[in-house]
C-alpha atoms as a PDB file:
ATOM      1  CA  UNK A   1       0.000   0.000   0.000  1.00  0.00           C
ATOM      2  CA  UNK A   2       3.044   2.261   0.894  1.00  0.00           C
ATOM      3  CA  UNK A   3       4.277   2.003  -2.611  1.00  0.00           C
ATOM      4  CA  UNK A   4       0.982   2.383  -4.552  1.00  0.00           C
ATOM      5  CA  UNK A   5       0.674   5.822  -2.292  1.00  0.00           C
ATOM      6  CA  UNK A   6       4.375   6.902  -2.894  1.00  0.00           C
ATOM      7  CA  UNK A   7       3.265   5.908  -7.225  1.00  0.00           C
ATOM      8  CA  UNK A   8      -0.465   7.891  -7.051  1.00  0.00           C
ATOM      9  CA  UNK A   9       1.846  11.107  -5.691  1.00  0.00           C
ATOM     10  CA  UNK A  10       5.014  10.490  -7.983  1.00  0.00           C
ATOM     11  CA  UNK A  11       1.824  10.577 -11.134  1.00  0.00           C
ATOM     12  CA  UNK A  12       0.074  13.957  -9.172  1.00  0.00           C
ATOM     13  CA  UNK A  13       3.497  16.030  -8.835  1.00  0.00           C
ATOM     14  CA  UNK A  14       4.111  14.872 -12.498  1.00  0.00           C
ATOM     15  CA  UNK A  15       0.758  15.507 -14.019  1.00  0.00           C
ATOM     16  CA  UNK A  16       0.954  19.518 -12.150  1.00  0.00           C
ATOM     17  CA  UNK A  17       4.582  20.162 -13.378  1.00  0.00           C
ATOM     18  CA  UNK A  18       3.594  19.118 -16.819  1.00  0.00           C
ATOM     19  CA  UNK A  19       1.959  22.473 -17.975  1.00  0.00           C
ATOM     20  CA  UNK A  20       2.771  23.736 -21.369  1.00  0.00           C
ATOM     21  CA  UNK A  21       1.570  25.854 -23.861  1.00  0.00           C
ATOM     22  CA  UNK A  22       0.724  29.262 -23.739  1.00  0.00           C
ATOM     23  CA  UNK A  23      -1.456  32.469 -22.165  1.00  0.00           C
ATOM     24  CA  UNK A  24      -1.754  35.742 -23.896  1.00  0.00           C
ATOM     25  CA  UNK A  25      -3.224  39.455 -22.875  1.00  0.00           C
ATOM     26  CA  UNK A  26      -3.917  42.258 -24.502  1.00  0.00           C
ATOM     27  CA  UNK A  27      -2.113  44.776 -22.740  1.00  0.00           C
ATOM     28  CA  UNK A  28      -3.094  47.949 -24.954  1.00  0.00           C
ATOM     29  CA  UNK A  29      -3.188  49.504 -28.157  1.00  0.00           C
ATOM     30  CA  UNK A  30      -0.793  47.566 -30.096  1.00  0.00           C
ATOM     31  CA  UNK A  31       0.463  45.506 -27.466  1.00  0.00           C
ATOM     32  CA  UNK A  32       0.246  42.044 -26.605  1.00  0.00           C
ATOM     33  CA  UNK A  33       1.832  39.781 -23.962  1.00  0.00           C
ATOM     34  CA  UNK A  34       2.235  35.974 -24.744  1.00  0.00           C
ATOM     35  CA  UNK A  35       3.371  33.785 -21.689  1.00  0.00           C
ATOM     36  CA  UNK A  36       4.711  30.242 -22.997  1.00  0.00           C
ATOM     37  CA  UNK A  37       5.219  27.471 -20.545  1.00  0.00           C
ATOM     38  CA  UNK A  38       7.732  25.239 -21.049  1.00  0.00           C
ATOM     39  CA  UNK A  39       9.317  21.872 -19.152  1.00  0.00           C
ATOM     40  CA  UNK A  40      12.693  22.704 -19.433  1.00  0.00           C
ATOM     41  CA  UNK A  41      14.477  24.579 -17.856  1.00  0.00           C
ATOM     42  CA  UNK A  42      12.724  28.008 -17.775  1.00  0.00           C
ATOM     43  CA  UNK A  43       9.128  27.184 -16.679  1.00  0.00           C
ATOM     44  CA  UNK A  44       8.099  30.294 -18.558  1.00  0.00           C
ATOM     45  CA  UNK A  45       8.839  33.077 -21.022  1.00  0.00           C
ATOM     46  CA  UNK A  46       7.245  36.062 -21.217  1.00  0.00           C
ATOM     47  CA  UNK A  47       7.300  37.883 -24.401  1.00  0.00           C
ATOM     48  CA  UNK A  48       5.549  41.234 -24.843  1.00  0.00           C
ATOM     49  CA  UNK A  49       4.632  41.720 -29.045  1.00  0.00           C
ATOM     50  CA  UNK A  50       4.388  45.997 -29.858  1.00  0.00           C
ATOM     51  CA  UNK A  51       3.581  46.820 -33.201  1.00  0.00           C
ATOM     52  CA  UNK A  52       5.647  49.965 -34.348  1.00  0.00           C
ATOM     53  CA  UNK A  53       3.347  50.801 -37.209  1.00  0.00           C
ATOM     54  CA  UNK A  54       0.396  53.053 -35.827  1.00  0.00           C
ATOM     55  CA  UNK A  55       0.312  56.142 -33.872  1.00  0.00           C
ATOM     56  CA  UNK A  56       1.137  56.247 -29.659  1.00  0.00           C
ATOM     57  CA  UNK A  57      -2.222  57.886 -29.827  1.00  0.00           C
ATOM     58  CA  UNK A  58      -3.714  54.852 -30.721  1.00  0.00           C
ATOM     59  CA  UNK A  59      -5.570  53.899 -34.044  1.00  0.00           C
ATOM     60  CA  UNK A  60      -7.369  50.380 -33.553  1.00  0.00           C
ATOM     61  CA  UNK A  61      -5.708  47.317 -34.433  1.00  0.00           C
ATOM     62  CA  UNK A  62      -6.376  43.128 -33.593  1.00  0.00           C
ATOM     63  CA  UNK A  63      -3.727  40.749 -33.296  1.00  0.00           C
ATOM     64  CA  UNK A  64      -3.959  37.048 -34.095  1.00  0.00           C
ATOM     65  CA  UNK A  65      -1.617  33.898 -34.324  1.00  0.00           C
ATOM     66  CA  UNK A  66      -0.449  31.482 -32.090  1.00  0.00           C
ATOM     67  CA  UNK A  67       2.396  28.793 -33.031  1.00  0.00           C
ATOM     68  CA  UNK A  68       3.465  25.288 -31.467  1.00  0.00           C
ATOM     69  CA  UNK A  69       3.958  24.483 -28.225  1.00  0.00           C
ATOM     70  CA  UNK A  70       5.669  21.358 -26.297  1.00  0.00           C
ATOM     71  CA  UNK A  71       7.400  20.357 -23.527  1.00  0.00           C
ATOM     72  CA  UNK A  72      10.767  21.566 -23.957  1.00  0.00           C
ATOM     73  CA  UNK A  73      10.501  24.108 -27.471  1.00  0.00           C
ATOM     74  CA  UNK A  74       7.760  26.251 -28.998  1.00  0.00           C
ATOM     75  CA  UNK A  75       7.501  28.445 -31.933  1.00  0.00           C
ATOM     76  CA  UNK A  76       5.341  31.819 -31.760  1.00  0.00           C
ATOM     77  CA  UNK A  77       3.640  33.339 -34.807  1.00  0.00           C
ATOM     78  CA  UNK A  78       1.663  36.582 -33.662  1.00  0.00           C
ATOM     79  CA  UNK A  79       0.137  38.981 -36.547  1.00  0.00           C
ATOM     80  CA  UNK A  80      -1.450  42.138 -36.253  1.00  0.00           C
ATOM     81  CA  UNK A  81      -4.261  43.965 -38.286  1.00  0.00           C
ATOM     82  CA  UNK A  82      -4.422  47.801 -38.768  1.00  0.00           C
ATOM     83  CA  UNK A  83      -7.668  48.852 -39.028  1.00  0.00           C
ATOM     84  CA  UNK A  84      -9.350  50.809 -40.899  1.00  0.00           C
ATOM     85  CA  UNK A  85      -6.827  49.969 -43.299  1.00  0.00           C
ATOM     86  CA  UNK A  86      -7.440  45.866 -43.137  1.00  0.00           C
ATOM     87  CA  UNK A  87      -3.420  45.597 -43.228  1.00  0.00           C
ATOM     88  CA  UNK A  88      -2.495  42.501 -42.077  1.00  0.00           C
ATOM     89  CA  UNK A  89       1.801  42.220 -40.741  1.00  0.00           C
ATOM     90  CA  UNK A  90       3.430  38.858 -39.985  1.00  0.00           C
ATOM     91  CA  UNK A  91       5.444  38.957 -37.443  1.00  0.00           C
ATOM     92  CA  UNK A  92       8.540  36.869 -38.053  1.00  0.00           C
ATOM     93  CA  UNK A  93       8.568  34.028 -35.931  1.00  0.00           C
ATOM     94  CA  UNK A  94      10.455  33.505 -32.336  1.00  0.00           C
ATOM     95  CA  UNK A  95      12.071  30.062 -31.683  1.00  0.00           C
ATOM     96  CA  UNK A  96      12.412  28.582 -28.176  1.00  0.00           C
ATOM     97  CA  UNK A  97      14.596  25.553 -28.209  1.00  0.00           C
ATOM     98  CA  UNK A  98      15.559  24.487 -24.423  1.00  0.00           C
ATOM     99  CA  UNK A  99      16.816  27.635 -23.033  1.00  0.00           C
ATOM    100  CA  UNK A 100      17.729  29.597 -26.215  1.00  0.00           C
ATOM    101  CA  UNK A 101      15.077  31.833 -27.932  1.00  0.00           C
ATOM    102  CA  UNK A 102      15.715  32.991 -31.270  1.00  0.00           C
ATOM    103  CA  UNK A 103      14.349  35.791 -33.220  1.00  0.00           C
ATOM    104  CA  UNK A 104      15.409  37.292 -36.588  1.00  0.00           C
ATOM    105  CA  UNK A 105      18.917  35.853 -36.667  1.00  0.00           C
ATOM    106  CA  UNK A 106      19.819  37.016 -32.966  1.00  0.00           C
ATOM    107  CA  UNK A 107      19.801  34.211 -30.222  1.00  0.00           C
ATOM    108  CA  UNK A 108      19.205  35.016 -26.694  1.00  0.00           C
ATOM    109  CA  UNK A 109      19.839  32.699 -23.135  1.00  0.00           C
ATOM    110  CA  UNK A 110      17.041  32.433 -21.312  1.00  0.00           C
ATOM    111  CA  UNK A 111      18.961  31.911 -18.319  1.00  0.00           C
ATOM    112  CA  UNK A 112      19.865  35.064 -18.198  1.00  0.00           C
ATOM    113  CA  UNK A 113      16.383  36.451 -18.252  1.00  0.00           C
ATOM    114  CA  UNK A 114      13.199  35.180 -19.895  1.00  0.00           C
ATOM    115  CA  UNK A 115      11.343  38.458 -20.193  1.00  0.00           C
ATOM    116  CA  UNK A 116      11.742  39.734 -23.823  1.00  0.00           C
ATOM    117  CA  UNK A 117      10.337  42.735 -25.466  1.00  0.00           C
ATOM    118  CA  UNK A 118       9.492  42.125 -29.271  1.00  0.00           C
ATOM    119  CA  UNK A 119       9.203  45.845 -31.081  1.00  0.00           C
ATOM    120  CA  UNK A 120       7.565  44.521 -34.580  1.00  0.00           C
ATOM    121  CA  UNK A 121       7.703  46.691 -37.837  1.00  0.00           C
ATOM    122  CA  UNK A 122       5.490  47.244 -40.520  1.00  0.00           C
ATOM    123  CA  UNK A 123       7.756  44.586 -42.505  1.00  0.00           C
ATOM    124  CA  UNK A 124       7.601  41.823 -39.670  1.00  0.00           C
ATOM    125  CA  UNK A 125      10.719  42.202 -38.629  1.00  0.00           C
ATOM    126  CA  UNK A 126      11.192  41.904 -34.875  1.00  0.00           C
ATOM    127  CA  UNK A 127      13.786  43.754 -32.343  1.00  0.00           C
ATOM    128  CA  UNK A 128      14.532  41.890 -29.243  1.00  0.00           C
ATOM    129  CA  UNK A 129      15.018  43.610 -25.742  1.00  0.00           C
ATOM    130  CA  UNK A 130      16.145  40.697 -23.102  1.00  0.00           C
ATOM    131  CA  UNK A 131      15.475  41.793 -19.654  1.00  0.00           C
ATOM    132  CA  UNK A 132      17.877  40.525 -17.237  1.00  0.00           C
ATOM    133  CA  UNK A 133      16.633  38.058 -14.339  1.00  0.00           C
ATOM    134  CA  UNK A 134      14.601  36.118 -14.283  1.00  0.00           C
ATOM    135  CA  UNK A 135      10.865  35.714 -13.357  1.00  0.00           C
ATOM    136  CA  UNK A 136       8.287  32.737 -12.224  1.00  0.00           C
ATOM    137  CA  UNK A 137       6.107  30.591 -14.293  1.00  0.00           C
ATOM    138  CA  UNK A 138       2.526  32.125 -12.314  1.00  0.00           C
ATOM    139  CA  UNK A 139       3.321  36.006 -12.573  1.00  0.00           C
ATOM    140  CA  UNK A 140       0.570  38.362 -13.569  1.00  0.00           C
ATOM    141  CA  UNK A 141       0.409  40.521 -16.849  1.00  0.00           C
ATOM    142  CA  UNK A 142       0.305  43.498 -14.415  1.00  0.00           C
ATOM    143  CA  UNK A 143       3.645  42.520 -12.219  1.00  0.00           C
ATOM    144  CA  UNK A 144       5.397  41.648 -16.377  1.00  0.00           C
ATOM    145  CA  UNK A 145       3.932  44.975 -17.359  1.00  0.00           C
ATOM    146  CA  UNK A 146       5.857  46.929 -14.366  1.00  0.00           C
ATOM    147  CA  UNK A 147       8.566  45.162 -14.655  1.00  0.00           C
ATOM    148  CA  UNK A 148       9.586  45.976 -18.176  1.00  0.00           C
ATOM    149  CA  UNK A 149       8.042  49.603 -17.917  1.00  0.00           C
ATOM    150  CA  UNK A 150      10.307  49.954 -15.102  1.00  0.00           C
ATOM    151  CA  UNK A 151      13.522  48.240 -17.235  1.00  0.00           C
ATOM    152  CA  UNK A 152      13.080  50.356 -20.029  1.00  0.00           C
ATOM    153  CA  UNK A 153      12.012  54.180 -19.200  1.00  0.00           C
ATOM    154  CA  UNK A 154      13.208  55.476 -22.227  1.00  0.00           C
ATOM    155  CA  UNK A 155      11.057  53.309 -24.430  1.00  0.00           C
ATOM    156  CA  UNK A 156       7.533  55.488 -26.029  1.00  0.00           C
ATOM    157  CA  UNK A 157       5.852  52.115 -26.401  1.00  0.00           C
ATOM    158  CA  UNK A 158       5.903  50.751 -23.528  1.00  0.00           C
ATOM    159  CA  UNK A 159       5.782  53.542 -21.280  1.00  0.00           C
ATOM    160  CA  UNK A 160       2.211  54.174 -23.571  1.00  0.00           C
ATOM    161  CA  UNK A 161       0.817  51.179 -22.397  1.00  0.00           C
ATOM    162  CA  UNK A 162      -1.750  51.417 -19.625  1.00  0.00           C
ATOM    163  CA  UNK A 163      -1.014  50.505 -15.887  1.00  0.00           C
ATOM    164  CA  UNK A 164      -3.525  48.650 -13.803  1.00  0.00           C
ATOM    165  CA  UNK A 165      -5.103  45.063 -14.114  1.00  0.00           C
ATOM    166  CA  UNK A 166      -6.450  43.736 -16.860  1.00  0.00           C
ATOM    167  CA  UNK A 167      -8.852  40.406 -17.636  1.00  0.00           C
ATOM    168  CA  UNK A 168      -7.164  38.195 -20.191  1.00  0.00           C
ATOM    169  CA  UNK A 169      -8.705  39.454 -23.665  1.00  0.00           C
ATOM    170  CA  UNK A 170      -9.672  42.738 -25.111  1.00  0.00           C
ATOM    171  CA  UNK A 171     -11.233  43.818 -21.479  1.00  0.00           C
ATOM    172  CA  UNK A 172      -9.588  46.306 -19.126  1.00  0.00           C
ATOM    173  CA  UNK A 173     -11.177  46.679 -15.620  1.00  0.00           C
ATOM    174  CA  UNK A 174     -10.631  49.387 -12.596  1.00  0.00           C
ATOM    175  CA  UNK A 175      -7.185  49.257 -10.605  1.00  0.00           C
ATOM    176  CA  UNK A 176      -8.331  48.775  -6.777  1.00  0.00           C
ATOM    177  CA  UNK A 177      -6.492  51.157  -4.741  1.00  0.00           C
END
């Protein structure tokens, strides 16, 4: 019986460690913040997407995509539509193998931070910021949002984005005081 028990928890500590996949929030205009859980490694990486091709002042855009996601390695393939305009931009895709992420021919450790900032042009291409240190698999959008506005002050896109709390999708609601 002592063996079955030690087994059933063995199974229940593996079946909770083996999240993967991925959470994303729109964090603003033009901004969107993918969280991918992985196995390996780095339980998480947090990737925040800005699209560089509308006004600070905010014209109206969607973003769309999504990618593959396993264990140990995922692949993330965000897009964004301008509106009015119905201009679509492909974002070229970031590679996670183990604890390397790779984006537009520049390769970053993860173990040296796994928050990343992603500014994306109108042509797709994508410029990495790395954030150094490194962060937990369960942290809010709000805590990632501070963090990074607080790492990069000289940034106009990210200090545009919105503080507060936000409900994963396109809904923003009051910051309790």
């Amino acid at each position: 019986m002592r063996k079955l028990t030690i087994v059933a928890m063995a199974l229940f500590a593996l079946a909770c460690y083996s999240r993967n996949g991925n959470r994303g929030n729109h964090v603003g205009p033009a901004a969107w913040l993918d969280t991918v859980y992985l196995r390996y490694r780095i339980p998480a990486v947090y990737v925040l997407f800005l699209a560089d091709v509308e006004p600070l002042s905010g014209g109206r855009g969607s973003w769309a995509g999504g990618g593959t996601f396993g264990a140990w390695n995922a692949e993330l393939r965000r897009n964004y539509t301008v509106y009015p305009a119905n201009v679509r931009i492909q974002a070229h895709p970031i590679v996670i193998r183990g604890v390397t992420l790779r984006a537009d021919g520049k390769s970053f450790d993860l173990t040296d931070g796994n928050v990343l900032v992603a500014h994306m042009s109108a042509s797709g291409a994508l410029t990495v910021t790395q954030l150094p240190g490194r962060r937990g698999p369960d942290e809010s959008p709000e805590t990632i949002l501070s963090l990074i506005k607080s790492a990069l002050p000289n940034d106009a896109r990210v200090q545009a984005l919105p503080s507060g709390d936000w409900l994963p999708g396109y809904r923003k609601y009051r910051q309790v005081s």
